[in-house]
PDB file of N, CA and C in Angstrom:
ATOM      1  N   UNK A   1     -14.948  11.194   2.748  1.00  0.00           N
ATOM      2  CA  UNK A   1     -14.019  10.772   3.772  1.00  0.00           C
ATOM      3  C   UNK A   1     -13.326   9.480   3.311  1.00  0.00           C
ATOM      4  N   UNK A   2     -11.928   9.474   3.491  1.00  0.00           N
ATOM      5  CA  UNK A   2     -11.159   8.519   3.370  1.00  0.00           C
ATOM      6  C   UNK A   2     -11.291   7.276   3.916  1.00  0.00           C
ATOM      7  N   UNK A   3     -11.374   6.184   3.578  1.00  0.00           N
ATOM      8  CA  UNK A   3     -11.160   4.930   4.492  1.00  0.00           C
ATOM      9  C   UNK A   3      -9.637   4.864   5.023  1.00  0.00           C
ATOM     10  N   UNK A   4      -9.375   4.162   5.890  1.00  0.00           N
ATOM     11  CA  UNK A   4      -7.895   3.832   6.619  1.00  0.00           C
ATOM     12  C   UNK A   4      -7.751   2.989   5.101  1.00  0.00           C
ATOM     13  N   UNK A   5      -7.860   2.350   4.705  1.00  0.00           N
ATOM     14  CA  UNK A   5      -7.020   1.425   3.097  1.00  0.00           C
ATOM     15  C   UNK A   5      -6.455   2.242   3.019  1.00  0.00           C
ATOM     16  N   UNK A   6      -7.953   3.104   2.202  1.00  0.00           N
ATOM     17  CA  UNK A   6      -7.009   4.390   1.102  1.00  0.00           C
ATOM     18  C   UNK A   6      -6.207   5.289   1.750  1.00  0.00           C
ATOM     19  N   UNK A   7      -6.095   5.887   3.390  1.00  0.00           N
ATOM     20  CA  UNK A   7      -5.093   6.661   3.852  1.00  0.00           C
ATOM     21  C   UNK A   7      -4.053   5.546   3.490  1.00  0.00           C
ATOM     22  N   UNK A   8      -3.675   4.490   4.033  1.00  0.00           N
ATOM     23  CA  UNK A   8      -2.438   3.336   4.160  1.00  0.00           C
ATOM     24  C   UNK A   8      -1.843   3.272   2.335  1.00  0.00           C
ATOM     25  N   UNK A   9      -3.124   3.312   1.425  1.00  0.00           N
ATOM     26  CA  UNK A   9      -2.299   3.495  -0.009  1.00  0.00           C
ATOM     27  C   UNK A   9      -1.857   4.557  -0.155  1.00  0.00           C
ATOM     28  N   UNK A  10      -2.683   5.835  -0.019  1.00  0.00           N
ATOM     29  CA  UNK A  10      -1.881   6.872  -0.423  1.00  0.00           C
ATOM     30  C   UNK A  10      -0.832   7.731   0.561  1.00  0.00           C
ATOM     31  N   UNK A  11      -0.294   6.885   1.792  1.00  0.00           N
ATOM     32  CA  UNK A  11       0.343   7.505   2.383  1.00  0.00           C
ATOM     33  C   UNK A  11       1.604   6.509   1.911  1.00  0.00           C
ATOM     34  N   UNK A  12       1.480   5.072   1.747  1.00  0.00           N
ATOM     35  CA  UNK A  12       2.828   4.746   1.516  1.00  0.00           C
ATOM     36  C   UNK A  12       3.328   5.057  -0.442  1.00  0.00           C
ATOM     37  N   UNK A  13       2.336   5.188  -1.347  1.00  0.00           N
ATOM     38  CA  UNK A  13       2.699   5.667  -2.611  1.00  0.00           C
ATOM     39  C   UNK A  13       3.117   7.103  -2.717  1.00  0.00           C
ATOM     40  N   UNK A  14       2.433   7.936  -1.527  1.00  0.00           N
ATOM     41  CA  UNK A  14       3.823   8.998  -1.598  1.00  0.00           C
ATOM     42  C   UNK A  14       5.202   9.071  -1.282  1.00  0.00           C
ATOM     43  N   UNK A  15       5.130   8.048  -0.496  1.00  0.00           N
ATOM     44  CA  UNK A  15       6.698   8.240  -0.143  1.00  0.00           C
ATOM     45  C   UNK A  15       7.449   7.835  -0.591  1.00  0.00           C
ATOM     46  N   UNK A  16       6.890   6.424  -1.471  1.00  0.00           N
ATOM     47  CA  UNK A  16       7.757   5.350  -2.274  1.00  0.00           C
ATOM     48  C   UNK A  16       7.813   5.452  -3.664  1.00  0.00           C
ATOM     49  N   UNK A  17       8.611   4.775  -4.051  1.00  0.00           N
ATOM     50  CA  UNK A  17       8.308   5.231  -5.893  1.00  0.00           C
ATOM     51  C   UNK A  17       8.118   3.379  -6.089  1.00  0.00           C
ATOM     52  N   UNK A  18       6.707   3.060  -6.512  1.00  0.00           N
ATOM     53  CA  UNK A  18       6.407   1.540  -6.302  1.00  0.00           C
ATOM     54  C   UNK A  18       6.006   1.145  -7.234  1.00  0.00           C
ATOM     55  N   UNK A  19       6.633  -0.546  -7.775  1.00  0.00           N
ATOM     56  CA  UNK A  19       6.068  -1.168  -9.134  1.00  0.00           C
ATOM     57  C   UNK A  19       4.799  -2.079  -8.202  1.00  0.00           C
ATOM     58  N   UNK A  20       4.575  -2.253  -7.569  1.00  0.00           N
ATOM     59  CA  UNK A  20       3.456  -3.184  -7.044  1.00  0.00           C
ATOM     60  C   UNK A  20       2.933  -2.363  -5.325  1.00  0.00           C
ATOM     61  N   UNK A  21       2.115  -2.423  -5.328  1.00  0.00           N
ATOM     62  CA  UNK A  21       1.123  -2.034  -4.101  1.00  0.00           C
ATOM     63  C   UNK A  21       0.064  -2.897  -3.658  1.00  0.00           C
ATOM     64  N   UNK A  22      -0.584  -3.675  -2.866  1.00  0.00           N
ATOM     65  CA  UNK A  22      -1.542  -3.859  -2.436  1.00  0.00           C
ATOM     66  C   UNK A  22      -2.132  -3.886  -1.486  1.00  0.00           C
ATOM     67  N   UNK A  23      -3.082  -3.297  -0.813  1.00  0.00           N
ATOM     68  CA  UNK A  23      -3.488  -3.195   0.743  1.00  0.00           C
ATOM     69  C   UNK A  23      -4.870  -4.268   0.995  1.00  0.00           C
ATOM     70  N   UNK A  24      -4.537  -4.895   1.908  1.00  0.00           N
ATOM     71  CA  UNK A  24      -6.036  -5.270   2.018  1.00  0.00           C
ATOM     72  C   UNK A  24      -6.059  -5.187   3.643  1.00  0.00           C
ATOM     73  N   UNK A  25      -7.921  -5.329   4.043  1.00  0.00           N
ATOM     74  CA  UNK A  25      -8.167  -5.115   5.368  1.00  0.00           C
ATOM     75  C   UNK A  25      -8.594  -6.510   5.278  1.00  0.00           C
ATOM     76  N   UNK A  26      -8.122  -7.096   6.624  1.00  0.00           N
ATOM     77  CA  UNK A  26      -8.311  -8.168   6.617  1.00  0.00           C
ATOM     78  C   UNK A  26      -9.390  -8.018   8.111  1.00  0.00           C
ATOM     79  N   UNK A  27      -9.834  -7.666   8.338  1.00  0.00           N
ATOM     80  CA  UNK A  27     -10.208  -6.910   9.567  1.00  0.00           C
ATOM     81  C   UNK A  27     -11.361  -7.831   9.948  1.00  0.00           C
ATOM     82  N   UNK A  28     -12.388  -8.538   8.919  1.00  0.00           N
ATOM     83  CA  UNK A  28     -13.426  -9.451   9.485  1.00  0.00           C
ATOM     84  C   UNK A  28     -12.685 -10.623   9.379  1.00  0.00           C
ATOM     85  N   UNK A  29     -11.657 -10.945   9.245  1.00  0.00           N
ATOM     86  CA  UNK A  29     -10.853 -12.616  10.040  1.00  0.00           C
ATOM     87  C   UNK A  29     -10.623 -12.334  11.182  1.00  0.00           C
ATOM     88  N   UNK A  30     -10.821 -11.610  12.107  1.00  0.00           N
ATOM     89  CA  UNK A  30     -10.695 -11.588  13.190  1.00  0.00           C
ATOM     90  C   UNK A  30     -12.223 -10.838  14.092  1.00  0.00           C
ATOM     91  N   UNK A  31     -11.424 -10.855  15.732  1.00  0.00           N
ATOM     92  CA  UNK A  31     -12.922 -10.951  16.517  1.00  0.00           C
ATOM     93  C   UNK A  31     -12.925  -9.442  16.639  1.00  0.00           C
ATOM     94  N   UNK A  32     -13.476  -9.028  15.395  1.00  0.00           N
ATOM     95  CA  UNK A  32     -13.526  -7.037  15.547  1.00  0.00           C
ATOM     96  C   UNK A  32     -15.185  -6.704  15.488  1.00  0.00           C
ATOM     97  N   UNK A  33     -15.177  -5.911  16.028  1.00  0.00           N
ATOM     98  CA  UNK A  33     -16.475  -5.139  15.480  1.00  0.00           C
ATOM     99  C   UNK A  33     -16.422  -4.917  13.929  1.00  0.00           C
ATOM    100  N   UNK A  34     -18.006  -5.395  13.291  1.00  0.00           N
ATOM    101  CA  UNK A  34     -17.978  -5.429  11.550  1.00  0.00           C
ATOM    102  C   UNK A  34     -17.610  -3.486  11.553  1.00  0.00           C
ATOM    103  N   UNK A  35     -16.598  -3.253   9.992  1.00  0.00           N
ATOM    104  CA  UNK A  35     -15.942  -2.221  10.224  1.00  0.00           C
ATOM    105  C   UNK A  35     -14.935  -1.495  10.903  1.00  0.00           C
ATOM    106  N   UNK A  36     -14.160  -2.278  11.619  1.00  0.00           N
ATOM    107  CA  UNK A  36     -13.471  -1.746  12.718  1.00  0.00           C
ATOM    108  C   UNK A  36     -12.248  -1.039  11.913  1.00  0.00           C
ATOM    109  N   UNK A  37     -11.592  -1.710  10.565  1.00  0.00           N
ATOM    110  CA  UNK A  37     -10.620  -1.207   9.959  1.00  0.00           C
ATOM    111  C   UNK A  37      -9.269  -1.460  11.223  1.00  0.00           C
ATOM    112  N   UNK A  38      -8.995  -2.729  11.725  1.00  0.00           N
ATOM    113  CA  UNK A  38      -8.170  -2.521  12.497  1.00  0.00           C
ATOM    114  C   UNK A  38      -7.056  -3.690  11.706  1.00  0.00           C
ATOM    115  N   UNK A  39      -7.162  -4.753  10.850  1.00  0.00           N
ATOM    116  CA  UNK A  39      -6.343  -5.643  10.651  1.00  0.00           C
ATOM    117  C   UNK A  39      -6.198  -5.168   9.228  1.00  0.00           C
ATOM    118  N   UNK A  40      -4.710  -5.121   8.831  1.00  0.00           N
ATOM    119  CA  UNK A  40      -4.698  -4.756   7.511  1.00  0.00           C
ATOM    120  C   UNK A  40      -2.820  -5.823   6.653  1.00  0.00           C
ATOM    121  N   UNK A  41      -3.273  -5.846   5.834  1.00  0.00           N
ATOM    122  CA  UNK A  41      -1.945  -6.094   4.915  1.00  0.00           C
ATOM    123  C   UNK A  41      -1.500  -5.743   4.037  1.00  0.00           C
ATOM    124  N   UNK A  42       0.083  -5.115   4.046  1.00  0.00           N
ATOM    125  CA  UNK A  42       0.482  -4.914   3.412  1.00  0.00           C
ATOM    126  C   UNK A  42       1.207  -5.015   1.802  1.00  0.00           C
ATOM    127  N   UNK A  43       1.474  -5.152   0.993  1.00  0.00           N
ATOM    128  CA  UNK A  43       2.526  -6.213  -0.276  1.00  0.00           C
ATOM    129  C   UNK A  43       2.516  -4.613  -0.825  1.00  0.00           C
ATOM    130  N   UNK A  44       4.717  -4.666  -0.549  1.00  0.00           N
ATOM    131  CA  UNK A  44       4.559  -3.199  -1.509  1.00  0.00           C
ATOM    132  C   UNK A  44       5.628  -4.045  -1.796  1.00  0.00           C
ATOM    133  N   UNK A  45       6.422  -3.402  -3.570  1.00  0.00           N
ATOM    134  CA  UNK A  45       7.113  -3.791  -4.312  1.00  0.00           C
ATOM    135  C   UNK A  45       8.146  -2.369  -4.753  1.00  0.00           C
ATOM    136  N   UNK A  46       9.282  -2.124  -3.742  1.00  0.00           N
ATOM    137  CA  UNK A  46       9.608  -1.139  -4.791  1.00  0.00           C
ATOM    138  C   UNK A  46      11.564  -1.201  -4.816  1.00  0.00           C
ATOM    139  N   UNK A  47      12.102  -0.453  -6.112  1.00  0.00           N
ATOM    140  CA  UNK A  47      13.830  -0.578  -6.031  1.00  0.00           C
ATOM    141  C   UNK A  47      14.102  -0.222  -4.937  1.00  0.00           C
ATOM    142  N   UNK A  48      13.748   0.650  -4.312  1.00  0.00           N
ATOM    143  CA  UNK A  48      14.234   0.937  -3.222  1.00  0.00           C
ATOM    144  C   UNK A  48      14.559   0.310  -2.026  1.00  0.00           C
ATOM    145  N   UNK A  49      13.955  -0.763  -1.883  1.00  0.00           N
ATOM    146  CA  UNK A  49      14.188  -1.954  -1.128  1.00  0.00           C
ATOM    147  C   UNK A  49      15.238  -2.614  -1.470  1.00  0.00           C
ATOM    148  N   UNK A  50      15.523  -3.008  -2.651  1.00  0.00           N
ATOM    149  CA  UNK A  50      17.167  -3.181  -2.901  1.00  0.00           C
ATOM    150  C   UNK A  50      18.384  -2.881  -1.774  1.00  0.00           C
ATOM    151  N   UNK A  51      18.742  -4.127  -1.427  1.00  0.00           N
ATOM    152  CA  UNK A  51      19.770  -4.169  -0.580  1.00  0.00           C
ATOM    153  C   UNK A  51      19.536  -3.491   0.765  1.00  0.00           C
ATOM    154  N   UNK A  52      18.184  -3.328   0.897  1.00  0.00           N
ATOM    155  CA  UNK A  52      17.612  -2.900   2.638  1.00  0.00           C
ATOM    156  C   UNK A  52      17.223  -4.345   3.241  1.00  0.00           C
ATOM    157  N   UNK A  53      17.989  -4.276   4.493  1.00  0.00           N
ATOM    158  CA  UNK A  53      17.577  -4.820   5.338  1.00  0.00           C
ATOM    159  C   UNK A  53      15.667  -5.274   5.595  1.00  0.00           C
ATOM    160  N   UNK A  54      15.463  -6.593   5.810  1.00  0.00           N
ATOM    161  CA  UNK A  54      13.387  -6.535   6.111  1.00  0.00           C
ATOM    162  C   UNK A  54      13.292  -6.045   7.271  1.00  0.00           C
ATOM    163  N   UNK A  55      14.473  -5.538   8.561  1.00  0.00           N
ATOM    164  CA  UNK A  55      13.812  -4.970   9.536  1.00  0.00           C
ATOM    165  C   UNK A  55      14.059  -3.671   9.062  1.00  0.00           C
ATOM    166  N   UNK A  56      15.009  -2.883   8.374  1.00  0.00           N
ATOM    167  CA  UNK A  56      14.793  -1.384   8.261  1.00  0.00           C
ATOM    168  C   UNK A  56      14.049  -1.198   7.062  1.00  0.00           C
ATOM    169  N   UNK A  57      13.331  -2.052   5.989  1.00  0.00           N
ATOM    170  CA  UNK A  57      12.175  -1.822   5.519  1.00  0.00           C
ATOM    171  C   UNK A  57      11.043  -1.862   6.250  1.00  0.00           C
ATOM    172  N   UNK A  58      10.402  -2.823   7.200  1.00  0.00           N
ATOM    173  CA  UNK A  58       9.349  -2.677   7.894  1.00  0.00           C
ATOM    174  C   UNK A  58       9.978  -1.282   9.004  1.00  0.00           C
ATOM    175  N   UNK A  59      10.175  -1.149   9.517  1.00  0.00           N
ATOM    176  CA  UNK A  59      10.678   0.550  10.360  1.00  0.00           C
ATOM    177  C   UNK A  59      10.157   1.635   9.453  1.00  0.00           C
ATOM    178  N   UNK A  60      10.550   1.642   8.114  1.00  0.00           N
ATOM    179  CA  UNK A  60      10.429   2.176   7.344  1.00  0.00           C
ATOM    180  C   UNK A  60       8.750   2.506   7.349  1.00  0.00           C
ATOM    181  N   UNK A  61       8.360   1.428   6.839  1.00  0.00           N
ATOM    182  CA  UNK A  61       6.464   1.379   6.659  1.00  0.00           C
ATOM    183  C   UNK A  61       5.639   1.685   8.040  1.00  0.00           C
ATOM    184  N   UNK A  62       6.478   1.117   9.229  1.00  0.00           N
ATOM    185  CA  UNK A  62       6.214   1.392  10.289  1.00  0.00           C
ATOM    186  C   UNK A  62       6.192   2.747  11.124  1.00  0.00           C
ATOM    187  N   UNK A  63       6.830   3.578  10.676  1.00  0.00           N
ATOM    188  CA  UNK A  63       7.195   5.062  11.120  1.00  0.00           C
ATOM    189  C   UNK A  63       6.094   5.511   9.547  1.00  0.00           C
ATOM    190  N   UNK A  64       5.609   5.083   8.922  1.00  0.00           N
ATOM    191  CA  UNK A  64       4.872   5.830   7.690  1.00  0.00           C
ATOM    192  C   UNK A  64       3.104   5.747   7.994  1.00  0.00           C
ATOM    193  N   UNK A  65       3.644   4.842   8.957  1.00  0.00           N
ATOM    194  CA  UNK A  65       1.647   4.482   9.430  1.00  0.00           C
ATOM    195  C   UNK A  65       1.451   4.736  10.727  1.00  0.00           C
ATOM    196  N   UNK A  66       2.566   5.745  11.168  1.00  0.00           N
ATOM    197  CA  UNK A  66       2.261   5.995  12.834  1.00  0.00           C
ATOM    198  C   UNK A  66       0.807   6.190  13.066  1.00  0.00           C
ATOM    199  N   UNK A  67       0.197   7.129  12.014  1.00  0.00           N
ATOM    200  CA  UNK A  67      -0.348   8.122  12.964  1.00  0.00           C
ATOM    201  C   UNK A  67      -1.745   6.847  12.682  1.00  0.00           C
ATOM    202  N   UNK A  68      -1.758   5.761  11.869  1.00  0.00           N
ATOM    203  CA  UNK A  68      -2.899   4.869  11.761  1.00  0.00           C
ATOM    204  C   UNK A  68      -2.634   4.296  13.206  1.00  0.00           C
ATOM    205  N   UNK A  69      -1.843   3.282  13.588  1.00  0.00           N
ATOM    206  CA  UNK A  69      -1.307   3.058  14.983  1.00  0.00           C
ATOM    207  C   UNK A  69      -2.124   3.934  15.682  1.00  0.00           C
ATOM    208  N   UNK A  70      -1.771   5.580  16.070  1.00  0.00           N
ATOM    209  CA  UNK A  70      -2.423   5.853  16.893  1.00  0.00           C
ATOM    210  C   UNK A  70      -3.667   6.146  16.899  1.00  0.00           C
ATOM    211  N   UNK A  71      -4.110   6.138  16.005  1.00  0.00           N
ATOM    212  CA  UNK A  71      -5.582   6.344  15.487  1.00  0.00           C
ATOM    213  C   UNK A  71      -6.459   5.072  15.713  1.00  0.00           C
ATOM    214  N   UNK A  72      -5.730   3.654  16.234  1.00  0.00           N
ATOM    215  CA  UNK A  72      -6.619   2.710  16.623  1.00  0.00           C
ATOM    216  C   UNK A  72      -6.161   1.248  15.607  1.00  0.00           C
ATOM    217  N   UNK A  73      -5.218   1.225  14.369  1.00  0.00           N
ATOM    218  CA  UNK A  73      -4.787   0.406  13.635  1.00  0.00           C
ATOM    219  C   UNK A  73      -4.539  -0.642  14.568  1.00  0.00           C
ATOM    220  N   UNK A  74      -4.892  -2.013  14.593  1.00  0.00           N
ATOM    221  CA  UNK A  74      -4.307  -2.981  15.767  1.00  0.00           C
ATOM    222  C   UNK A  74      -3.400  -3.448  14.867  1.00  0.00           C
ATOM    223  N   UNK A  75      -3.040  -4.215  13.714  1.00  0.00           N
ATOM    224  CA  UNK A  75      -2.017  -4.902  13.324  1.00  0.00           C
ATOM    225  C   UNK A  75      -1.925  -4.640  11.754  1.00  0.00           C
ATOM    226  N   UNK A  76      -0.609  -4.902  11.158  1.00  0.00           N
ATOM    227  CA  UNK A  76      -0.453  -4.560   9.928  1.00  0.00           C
ATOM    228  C   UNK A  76       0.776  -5.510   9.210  1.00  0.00           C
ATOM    229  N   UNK A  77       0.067  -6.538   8.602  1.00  0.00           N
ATOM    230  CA  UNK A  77       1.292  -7.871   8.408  1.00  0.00           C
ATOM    231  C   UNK A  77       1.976  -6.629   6.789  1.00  0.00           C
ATOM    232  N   UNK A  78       3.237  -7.378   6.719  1.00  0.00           N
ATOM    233  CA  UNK A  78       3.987  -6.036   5.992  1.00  0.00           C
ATOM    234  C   UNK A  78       4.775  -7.359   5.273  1.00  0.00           C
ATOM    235  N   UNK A  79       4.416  -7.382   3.713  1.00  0.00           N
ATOM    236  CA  UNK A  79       4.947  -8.025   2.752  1.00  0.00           C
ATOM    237  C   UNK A  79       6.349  -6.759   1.702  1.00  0.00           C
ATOM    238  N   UNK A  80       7.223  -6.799   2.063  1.00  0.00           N
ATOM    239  CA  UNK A  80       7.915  -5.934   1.479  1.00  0.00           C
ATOM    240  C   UNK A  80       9.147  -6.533   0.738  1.00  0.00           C
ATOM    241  N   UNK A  81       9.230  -6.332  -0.900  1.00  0.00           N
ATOM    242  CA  UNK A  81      10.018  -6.629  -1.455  1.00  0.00           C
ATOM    243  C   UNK A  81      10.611  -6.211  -2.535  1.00  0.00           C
ATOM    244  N   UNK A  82      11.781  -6.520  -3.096  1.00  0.00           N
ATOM    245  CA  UNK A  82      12.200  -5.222  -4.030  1.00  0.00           C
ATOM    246  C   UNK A  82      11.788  -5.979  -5.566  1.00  0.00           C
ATOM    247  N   UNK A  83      12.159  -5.169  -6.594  1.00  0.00           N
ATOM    248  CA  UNK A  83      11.654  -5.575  -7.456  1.00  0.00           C
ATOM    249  C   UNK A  83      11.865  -7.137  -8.249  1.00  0.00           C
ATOM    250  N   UNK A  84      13.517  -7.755  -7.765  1.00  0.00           N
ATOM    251  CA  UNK A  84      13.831  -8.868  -8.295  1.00  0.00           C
ATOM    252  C   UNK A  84      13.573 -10.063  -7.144  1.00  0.00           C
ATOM    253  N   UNK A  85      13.057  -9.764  -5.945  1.00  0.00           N
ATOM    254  CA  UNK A  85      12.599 -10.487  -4.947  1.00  0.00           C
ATOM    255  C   UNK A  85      11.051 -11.020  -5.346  1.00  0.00           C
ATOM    256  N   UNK A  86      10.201 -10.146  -5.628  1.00  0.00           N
ATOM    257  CA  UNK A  86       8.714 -10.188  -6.114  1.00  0.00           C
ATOM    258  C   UNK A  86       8.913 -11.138  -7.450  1.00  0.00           C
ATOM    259  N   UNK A  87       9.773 -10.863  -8.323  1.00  0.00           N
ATOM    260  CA  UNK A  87       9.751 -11.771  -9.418  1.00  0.00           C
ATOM    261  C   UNK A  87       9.814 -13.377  -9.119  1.00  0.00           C
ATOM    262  N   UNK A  88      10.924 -13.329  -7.990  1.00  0.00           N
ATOM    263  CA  UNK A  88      11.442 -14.562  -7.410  1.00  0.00           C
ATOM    264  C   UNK A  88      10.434 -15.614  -7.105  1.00  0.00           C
ATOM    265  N   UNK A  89       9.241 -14.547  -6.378  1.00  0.00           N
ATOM    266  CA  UNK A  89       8.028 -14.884  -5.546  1.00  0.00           C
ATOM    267  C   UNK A  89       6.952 -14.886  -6.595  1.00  0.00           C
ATOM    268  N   UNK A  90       7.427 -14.922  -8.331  1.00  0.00           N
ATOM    269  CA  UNK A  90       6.032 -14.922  -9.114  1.00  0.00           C
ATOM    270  C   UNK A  90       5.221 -14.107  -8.833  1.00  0.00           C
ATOM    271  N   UNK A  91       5.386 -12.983  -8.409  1.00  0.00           N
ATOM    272  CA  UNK A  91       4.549 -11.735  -7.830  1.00  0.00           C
ATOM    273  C   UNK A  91       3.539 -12.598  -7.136  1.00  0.00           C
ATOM    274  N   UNK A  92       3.532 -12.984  -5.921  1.00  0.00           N
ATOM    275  CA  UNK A  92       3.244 -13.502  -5.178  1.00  0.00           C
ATOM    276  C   UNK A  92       3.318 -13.360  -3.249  1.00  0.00           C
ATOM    277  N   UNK A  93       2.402 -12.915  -2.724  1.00  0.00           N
ATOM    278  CA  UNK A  93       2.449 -12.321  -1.208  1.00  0.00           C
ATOM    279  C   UNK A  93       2.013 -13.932  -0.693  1.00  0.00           C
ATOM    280  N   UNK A  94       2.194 -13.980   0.384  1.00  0.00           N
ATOM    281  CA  UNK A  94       2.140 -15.161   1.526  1.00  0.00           C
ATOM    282  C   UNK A  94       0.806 -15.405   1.944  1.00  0.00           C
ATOM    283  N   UNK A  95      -0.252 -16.143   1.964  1.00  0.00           N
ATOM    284  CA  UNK A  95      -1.493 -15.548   2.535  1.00  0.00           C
ATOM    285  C   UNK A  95      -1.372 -15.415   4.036  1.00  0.00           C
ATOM    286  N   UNK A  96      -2.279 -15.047   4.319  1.00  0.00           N
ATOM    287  CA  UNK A  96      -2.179 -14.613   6.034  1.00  0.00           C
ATOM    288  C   UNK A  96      -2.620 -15.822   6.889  1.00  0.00           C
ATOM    289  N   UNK A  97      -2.074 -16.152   8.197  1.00  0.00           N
ATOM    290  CA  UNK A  97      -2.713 -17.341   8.487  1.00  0.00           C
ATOM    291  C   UNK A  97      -3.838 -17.159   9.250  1.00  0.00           C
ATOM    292  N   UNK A  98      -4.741 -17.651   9.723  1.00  0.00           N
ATOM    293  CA  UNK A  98      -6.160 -17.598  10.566  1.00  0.00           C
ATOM    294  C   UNK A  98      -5.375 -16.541  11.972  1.00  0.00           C
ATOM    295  N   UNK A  99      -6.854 -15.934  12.250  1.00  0.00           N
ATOM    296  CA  UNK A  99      -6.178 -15.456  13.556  1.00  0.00           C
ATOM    297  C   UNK A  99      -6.064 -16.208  14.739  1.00  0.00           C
ATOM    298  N   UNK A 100      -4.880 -16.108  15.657  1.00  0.00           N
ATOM    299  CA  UNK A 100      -4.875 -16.653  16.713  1.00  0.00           C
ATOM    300  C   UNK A 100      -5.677 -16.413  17.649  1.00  0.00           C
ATOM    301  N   UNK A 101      -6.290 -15.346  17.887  1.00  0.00           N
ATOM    302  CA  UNK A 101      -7.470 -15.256  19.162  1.00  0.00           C
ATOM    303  C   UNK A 101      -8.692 -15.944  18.792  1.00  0.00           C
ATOM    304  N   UNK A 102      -9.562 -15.889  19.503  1.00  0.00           N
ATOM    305  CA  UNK A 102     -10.609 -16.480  18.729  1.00  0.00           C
ATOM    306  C   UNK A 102     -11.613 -15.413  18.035  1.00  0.00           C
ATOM    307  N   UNK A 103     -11.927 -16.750  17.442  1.00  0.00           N
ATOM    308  CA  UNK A 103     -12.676 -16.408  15.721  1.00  0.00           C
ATOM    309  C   UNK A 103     -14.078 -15.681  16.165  1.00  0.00           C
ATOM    310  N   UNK A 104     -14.761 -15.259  15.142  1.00  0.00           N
ATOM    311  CA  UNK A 104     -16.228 -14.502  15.732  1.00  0.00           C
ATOM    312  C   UNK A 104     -17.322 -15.534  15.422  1.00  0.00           C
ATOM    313  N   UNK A 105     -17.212 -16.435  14.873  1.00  0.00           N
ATOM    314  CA  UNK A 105     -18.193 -17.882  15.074  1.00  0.00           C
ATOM    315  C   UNK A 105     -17.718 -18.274  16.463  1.00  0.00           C
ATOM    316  N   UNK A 106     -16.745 -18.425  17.303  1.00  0.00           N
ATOM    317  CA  UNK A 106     -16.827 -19.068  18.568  1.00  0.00           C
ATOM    318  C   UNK A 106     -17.195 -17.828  19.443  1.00  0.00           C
ATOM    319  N   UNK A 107     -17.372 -16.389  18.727  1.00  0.00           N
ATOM    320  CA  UNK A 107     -17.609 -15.630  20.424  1.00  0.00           C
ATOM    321  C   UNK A 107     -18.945 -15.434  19.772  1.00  0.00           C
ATOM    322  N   UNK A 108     -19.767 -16.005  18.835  1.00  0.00           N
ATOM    323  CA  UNK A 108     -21.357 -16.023  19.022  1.00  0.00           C
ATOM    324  C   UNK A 108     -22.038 -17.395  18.997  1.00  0.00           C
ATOM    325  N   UNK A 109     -21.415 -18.131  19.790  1.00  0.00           N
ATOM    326  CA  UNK A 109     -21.418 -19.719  20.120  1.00  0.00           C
ATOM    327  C   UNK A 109     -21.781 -20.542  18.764  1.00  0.00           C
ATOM    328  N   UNK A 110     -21.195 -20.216  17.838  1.00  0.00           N
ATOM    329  CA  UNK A 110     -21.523 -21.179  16.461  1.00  0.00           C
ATOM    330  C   UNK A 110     -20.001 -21.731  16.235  1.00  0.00           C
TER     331      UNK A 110
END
């Protein structure tokens, strides 16, 4: 059985033709049940992004992970850039910042 990662890699490397991919679950920075597979990030790199808009690229990734969404996905930060953008960025994604709700050291009083 698949993990949600590997559905989220191999559903967006089919559709895309990509020089860079990376998924990560970021899912224990936040207050989830251990395993929940609900926080994830994106960094895809491909030409095709060339001269797209970042809201009709995220639409894009966003209509490609419906069915994770309905399957229980809570959030999915979406690093998307084309190939001379990523260079720009030293092949380089943003790190994610702490989560805003609270943390799972304050909901087990530590």
């Amino acid at each position: 059985m698949m993990t949600r990662l590997q559905r989220i890699e191999e559903t967006i490397a089919s559709a895309l033709t990509l020089s860079h991919l990376d998924v990560a679950d970021e899912s224990a920075g936040h207050n989830v049940p251990a395993g929940a597979e609900s926080h994830f990030k994106v960094t895809a790199v491909s030409a095709s992004f060339a001269g797209e808009s970042r809201i009709n690229r995220h639409r894009r990734i966003n209509a490609l992970l419906q069915a994770e969404f309905a399957a229980g996905m809570h959030a999915c930060a979406l690093h998307l850039y084309s190939d001379e953008e990523w260079q720009q960025r030293n092949n380089l994604a943003p790190q994610s910042p702490g989560c805003a709700g609270a943390s799972k050291a304050a909901s087990d009083g530590a």
